[in-house]
PDB file of N, CA and C in Angstrom:
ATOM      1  N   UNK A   1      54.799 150.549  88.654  1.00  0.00           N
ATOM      2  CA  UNK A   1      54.729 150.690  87.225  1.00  0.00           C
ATOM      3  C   UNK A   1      54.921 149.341  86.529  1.00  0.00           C
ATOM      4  N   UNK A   2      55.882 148.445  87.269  1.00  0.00           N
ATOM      5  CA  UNK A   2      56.234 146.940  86.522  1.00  0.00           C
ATOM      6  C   UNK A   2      54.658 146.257  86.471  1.00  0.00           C
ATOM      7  N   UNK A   3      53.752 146.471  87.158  1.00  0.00           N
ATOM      8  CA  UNK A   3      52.660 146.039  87.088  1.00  0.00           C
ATOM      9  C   UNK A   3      51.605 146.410  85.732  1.00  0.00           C
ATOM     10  N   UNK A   4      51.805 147.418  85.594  1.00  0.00           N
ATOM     11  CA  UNK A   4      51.089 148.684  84.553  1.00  0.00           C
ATOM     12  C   UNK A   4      51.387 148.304  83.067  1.00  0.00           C
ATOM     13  N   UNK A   5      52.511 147.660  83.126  1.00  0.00           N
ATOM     14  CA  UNK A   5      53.953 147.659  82.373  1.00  0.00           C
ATOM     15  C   UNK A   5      53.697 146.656  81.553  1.00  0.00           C
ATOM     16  N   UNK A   6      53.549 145.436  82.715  1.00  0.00           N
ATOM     17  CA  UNK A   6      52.632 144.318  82.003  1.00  0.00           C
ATOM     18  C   UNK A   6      51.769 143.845  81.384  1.00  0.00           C
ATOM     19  N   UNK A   7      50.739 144.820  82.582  1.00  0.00           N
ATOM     20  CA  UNK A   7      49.292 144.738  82.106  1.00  0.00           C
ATOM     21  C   UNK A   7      49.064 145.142  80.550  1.00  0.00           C
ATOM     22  N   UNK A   8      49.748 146.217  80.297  1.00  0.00           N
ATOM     23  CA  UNK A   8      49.879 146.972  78.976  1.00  0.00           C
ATOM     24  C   UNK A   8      50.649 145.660  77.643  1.00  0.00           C
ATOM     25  N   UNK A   9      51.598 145.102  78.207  1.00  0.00           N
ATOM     26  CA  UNK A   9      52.105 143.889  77.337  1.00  0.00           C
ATOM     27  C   UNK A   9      51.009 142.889  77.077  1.00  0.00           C
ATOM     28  N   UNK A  10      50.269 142.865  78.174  1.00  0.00           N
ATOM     29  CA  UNK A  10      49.299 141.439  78.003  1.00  0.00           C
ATOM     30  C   UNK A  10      48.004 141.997  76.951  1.00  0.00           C
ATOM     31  N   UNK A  11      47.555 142.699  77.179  1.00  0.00           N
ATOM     32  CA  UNK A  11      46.866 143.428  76.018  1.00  0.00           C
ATOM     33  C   UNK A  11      47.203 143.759  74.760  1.00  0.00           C
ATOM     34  N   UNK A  12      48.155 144.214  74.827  1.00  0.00           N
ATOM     35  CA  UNK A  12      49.191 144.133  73.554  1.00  0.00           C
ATOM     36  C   UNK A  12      48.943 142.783  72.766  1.00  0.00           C
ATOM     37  N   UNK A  13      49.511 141.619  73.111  1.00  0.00           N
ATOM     38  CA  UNK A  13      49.683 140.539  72.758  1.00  0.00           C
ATOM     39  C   UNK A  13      48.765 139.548  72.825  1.00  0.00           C
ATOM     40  N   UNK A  14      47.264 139.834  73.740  1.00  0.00           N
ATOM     41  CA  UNK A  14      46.622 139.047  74.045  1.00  0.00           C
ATOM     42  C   UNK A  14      44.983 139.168  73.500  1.00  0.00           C
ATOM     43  N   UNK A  15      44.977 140.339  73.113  1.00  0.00           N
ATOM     44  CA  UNK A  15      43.780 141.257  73.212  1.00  0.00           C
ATOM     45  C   UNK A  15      43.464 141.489  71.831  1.00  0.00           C
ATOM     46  N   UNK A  16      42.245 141.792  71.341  1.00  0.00           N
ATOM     47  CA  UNK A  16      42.317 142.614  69.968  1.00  0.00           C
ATOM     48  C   UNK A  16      41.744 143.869  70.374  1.00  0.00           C
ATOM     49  N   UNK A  17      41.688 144.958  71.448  1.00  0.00           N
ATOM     50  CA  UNK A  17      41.972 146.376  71.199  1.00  0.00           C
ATOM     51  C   UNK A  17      43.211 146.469  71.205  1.00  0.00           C
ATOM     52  N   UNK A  18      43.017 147.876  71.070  1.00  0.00           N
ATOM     53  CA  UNK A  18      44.659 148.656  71.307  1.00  0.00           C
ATOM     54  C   UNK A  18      44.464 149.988  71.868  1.00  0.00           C
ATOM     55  N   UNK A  19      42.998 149.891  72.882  1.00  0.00           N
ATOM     56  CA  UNK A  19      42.934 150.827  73.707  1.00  0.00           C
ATOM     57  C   UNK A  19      42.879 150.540  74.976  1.00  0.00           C
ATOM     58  N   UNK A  20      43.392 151.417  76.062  1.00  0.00           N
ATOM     59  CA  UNK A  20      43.294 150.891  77.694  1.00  0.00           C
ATOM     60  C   UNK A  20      43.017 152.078  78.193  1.00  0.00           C
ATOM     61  N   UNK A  21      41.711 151.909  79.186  1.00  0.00           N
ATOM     62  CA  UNK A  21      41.679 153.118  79.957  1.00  0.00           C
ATOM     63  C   UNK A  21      42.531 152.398  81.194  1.00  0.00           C
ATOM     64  N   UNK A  22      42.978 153.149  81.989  1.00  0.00           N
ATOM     65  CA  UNK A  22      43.355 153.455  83.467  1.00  0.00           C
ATOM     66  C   UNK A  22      42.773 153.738  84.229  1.00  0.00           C
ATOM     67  N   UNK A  23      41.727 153.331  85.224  1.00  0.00           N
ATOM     68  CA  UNK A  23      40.646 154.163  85.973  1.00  0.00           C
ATOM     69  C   UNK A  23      41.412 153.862  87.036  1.00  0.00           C
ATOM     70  N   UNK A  24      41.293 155.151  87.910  1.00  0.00           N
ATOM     71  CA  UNK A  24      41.314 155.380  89.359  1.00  0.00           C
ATOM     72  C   UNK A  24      40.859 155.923  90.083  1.00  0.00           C
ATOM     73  N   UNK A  25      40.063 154.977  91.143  1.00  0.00           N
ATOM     74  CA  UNK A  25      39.221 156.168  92.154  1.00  0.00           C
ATOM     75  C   UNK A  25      39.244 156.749  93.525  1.00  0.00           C
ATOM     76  N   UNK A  26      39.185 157.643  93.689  1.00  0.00           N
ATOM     77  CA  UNK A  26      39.868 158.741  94.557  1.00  0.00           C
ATOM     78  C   UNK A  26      38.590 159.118  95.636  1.00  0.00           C
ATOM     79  N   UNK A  27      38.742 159.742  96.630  1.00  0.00           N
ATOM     80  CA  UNK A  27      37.433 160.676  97.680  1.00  0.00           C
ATOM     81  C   UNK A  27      37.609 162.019  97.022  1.00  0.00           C
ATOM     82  N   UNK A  28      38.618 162.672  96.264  1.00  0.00           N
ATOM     83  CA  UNK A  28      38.491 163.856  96.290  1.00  0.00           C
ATOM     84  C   UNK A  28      39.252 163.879  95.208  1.00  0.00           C
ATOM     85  N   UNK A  29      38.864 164.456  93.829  1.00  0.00           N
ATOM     86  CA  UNK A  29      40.108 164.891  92.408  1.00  0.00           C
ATOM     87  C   UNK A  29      41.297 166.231  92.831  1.00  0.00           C
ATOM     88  N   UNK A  30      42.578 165.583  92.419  1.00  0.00           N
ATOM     89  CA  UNK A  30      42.975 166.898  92.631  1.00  0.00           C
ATOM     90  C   UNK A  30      43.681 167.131  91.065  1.00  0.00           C
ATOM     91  N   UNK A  31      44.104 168.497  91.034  1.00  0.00           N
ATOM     92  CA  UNK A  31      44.333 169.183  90.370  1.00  0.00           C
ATOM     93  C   UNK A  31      45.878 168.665  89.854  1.00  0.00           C
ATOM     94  N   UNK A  32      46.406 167.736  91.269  1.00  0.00           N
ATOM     95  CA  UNK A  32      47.959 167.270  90.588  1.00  0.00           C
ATOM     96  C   UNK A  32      48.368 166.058  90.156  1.00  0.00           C
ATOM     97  N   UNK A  33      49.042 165.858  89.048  1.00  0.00           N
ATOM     98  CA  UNK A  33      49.137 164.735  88.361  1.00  0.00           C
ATOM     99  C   UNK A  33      49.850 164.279  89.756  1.00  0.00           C
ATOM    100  N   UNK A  34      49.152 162.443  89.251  1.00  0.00           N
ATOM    101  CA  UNK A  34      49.579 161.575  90.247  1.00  0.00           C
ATOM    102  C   UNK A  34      50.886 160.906  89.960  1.00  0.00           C
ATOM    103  N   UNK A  35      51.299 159.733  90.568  1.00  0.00           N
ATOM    104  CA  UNK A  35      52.282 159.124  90.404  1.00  0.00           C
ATOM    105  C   UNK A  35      51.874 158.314  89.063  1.00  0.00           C
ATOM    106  N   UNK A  36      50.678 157.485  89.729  1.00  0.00           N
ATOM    107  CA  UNK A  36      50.199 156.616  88.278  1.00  0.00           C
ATOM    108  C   UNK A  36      49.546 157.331  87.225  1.00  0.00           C
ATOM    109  N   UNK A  37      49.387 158.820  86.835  1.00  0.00           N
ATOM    110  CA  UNK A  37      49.420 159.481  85.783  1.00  0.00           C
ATOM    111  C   UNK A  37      50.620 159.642  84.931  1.00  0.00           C
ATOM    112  N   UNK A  38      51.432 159.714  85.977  1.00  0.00           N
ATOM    113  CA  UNK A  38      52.903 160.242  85.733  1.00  0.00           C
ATOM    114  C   UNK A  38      53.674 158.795  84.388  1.00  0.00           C
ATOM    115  N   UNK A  39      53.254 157.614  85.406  1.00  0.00           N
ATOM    116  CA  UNK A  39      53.973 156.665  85.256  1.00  0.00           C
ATOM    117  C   UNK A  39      53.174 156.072  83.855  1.00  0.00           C
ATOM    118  N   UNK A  40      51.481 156.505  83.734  1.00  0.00           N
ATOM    119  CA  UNK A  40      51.151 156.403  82.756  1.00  0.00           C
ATOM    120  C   UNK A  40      51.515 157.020  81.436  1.00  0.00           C
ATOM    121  N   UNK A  41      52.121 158.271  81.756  1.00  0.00           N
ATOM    122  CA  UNK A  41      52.770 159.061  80.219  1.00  0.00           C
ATOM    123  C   UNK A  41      53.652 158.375  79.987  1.00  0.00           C
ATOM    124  N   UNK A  42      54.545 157.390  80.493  1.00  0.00           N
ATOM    125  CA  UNK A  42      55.777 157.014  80.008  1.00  0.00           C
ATOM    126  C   UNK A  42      55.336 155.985  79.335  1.00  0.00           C
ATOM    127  N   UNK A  43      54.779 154.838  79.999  1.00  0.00           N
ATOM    128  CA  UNK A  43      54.093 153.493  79.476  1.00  0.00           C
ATOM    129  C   UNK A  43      53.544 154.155  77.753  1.00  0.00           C
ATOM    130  N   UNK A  44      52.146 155.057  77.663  1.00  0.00           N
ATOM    131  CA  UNK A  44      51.761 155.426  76.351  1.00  0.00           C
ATOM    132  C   UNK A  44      53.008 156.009  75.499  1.00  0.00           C
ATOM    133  N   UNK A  45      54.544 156.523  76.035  1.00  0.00           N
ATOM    134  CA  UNK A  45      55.365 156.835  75.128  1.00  0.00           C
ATOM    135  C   UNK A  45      56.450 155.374  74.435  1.00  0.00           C
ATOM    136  N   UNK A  46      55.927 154.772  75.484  1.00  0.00           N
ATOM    137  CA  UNK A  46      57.023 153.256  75.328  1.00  0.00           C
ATOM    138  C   UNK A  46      56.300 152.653  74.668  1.00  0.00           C
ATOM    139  N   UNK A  47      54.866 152.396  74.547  1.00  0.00           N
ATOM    140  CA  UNK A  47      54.025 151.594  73.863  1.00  0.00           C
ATOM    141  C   UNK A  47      53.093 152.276  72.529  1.00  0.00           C
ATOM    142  N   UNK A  48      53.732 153.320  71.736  1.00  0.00           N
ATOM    143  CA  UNK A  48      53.115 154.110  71.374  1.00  0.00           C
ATOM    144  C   UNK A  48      51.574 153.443  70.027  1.00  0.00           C
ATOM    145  N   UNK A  49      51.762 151.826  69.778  1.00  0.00           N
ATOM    146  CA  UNK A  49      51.114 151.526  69.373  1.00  0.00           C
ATOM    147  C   UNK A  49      49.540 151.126  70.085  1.00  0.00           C
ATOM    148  N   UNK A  50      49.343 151.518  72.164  1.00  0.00           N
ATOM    149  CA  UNK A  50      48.119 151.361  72.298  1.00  0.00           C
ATOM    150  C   UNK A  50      47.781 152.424  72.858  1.00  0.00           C
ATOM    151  N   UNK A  51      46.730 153.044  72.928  1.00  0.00           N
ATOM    152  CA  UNK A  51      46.389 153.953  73.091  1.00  0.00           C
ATOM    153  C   UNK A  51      45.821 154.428  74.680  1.00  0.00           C
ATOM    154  N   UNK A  52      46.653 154.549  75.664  1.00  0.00           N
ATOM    155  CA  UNK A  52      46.955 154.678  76.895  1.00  0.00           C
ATOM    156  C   UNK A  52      45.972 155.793  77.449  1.00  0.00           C
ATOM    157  N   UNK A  53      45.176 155.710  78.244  1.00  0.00           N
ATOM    158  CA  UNK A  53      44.064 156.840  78.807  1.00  0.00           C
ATOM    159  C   UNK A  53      43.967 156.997  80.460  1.00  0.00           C
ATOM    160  N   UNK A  54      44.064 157.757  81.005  1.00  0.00           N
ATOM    161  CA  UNK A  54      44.146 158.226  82.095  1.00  0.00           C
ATOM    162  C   UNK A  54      42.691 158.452  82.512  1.00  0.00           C
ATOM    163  N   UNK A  55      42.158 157.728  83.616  1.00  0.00           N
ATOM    164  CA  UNK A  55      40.755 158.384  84.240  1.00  0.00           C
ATOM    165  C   UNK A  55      40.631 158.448  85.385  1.00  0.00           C
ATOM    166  N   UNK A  56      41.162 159.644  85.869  1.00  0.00           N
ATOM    167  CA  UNK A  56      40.307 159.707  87.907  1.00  0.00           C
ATOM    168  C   UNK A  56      38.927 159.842  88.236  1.00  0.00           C
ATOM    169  N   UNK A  57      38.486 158.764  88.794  1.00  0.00           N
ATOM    170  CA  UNK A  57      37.024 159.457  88.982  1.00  0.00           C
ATOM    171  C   UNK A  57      36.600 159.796  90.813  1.00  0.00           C
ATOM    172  N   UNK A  58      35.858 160.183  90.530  1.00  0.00           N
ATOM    173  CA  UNK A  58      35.131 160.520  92.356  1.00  0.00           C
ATOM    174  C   UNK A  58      34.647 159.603  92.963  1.00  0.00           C
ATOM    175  N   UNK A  59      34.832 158.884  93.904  1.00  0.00           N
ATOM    176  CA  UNK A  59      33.911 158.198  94.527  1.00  0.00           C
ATOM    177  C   UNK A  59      34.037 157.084  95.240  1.00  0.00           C
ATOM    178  N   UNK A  60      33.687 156.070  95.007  1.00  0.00           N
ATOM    179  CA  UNK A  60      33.548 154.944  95.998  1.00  0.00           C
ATOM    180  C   UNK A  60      33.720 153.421  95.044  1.00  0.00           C
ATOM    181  N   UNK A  61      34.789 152.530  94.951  1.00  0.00           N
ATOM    182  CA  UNK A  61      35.396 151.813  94.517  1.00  0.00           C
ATOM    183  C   UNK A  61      34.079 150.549  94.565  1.00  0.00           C
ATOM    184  N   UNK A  62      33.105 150.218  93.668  1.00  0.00           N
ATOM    185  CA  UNK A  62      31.680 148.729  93.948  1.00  0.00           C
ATOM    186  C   UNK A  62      31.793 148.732  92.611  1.00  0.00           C
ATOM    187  N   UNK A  63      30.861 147.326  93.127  1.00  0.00           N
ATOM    188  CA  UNK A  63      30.206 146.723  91.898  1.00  0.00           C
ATOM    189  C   UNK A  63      29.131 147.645  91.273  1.00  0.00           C
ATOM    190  N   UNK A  64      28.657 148.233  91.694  1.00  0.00           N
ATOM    191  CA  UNK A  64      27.851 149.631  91.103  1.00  0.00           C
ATOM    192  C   UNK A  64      28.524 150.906  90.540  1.00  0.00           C
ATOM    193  N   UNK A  65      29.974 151.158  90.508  1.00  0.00           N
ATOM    194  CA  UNK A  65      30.845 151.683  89.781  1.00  0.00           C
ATOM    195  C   UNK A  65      30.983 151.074  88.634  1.00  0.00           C
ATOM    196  N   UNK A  66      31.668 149.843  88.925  1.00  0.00           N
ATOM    197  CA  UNK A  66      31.924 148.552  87.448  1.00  0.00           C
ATOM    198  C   UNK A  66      30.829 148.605  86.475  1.00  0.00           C
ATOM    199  N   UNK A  67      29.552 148.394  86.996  1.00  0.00           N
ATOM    200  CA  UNK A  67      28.636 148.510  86.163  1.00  0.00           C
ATOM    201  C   UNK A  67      28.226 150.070  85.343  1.00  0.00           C
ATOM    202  N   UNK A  68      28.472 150.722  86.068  1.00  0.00           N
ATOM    203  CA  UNK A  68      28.012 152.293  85.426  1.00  0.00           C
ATOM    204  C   UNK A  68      29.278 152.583  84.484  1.00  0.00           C
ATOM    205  N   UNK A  69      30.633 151.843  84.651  1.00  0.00           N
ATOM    206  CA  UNK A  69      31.546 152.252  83.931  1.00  0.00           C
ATOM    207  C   UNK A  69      31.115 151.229  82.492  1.00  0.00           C
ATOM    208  N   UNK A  70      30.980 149.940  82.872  1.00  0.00           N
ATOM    209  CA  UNK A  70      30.335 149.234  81.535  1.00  0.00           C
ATOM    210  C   UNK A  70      29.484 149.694  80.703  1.00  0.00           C
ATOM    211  N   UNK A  71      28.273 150.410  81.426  1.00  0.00           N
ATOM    212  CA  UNK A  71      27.632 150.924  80.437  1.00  0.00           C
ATOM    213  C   UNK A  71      27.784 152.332  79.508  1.00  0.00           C
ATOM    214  N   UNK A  72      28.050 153.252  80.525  1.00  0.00           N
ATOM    215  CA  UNK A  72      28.826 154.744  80.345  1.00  0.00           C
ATOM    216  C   UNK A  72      29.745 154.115  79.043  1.00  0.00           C
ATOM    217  N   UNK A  73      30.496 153.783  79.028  1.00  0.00           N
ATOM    218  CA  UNK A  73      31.799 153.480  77.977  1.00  0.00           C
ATOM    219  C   UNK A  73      31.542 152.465  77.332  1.00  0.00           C
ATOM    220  N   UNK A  74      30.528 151.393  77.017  1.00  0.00           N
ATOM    221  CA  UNK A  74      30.017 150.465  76.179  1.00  0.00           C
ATOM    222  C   UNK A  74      31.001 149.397  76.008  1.00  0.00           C
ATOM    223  N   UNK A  75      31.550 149.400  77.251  1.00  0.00           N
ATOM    224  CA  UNK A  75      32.278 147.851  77.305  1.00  0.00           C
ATOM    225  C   UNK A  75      32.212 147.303  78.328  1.00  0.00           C
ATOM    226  N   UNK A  76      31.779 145.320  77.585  1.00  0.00           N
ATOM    227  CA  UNK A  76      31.754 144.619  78.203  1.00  0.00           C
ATOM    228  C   UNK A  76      32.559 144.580  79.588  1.00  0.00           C
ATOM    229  N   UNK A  77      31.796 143.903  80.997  1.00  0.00           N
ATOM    230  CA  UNK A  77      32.942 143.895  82.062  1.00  0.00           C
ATOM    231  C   UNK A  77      33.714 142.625  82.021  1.00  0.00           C
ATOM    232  N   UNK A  78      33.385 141.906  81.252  1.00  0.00           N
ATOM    233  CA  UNK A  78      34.745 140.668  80.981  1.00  0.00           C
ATOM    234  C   UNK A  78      36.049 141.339  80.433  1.00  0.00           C
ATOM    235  N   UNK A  79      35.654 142.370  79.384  1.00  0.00           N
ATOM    236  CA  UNK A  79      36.957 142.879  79.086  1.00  0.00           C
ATOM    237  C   UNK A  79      37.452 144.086  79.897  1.00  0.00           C
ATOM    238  N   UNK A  80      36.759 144.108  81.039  1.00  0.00           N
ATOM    239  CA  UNK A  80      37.899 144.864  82.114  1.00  0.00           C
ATOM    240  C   UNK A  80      39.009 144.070  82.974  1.00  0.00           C
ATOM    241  N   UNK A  81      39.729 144.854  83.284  1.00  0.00           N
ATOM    242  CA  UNK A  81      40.847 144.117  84.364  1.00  0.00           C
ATOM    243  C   UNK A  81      40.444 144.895  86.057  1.00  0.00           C
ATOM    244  N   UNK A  82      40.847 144.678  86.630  1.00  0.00           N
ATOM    245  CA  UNK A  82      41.112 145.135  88.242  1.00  0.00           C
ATOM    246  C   UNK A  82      42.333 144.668  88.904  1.00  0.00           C
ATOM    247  N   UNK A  83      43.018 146.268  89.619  1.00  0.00           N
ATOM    248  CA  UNK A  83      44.532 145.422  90.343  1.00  0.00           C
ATOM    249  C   UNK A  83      44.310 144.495  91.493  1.00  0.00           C
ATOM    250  N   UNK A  84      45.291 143.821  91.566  1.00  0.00           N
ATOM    251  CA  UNK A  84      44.649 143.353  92.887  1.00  0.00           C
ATOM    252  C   UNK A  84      44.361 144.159  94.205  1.00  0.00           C
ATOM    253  N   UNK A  85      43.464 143.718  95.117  1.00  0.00           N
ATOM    254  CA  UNK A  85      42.503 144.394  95.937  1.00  0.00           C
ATOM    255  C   UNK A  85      43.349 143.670  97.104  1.00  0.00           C
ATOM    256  N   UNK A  86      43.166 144.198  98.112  1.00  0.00           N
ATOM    257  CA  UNK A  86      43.590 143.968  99.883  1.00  0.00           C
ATOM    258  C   UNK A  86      42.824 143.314 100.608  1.00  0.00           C
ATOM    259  N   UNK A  87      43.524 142.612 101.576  1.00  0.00           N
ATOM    260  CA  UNK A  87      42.622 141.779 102.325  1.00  0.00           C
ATOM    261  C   UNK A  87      41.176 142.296 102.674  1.00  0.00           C
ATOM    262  N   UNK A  88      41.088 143.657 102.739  1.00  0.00           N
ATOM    263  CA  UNK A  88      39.539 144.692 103.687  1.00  0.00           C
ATOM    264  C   UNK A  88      38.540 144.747 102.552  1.00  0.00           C
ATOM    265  N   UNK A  89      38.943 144.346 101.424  1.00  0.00           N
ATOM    266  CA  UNK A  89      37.816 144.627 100.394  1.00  0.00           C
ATOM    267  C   UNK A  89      37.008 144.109 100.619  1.00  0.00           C
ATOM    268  N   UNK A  90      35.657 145.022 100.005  1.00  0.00           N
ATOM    269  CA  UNK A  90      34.549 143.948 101.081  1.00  0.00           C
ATOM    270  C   UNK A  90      33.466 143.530 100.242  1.00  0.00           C
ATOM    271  N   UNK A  91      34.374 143.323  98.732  1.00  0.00           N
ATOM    272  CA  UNK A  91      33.445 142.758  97.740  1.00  0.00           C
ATOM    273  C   UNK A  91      34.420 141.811  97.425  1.00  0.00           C
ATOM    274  N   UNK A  92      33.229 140.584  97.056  1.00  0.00           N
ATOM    275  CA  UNK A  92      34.165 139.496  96.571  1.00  0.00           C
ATOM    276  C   UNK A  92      34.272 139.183  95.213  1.00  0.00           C
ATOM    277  N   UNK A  93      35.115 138.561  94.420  1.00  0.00           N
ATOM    278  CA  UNK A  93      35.620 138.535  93.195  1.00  0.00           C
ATOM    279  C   UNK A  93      34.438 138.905  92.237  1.00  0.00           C
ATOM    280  N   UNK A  94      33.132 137.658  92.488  1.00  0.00           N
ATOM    281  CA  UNK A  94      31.827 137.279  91.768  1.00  0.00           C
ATOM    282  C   UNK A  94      31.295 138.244  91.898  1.00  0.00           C
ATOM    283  N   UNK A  95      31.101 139.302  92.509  1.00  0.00           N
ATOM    284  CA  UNK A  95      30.062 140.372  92.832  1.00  0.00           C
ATOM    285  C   UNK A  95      30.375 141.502  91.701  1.00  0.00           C
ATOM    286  N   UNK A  96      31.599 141.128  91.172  1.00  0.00           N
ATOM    287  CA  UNK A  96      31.994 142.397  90.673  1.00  0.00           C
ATOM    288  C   UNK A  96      31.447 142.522  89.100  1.00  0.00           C
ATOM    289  N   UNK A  97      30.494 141.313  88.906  1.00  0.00           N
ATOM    290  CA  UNK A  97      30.442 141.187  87.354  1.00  0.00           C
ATOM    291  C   UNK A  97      30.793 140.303  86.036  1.00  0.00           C
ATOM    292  N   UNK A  98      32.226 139.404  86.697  1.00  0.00           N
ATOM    293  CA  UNK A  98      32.907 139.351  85.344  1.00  0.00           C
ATOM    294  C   UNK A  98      34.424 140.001  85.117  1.00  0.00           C
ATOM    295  N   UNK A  99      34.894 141.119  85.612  1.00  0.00           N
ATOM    296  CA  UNK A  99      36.025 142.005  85.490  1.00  0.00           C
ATOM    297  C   UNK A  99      37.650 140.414  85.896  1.00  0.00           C
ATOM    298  N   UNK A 100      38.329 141.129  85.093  1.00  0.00           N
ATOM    299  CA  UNK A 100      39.044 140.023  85.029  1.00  0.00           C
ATOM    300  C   UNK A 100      40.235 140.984  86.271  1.00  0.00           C
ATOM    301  N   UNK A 101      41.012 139.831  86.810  1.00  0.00           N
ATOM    302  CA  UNK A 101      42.013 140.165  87.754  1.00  0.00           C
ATOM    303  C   UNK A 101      43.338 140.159  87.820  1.00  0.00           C
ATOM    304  N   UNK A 102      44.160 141.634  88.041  1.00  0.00           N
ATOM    305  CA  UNK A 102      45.547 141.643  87.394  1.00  0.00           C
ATOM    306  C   UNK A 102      46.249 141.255  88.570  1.00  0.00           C
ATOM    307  N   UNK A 103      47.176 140.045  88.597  1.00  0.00           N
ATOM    308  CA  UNK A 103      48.026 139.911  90.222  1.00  0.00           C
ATOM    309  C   UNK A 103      49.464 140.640  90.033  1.00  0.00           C
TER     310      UNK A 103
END
């Protein structure tokens, strides 16, 4: 959450929205709130001035996600973030668009 926590401060202070989606992607949706749903209601109650959004989606974590989410939702991918990724990722930073990187 100290990560989330931040990310949410740096936007705050850095940014001119005052909206953040949360995307997370999963093989399979389930029906039960997650941890980082969980941890997201608190963040939107602590920060009640940005407007905190929760999104699970289906599928498979590419640069062909990034892009369908840019256009689907009409924002630029410079003004996305991404957490940091694990050594196995098997896309590299440049491929992704533009999306900026949260350490």
């Amino acid at each position: 959450m100290d990560n989330l926590r931040r990310a949410v401060e740096y936007v705050r202070d850095n940014e001119q929205t005052k909206r953040i989606k949360v995307v997370t992607v999963v093989e399979r949706q389930s029906e039960e709130p997650t941890k980082l749903e969980d941890d997201l209601k608190v963040l939107d109650d602590a920060y009640p001035q940005i407007d905190l959004e929760f999104v699970e989606m289906e599928g498979t974590f590419s640069p062909a996600l990034i892009h369908r989410c840019s256009e689907d939702w009409n924002i630029p991918k410079n003004l996305m973030f991404i957490g940091s990724h694990g050594k196995n990722f098997k896309y590299d930073q440049a491929s992704l668009g533009g999306v900026r990187l949260i350490i």
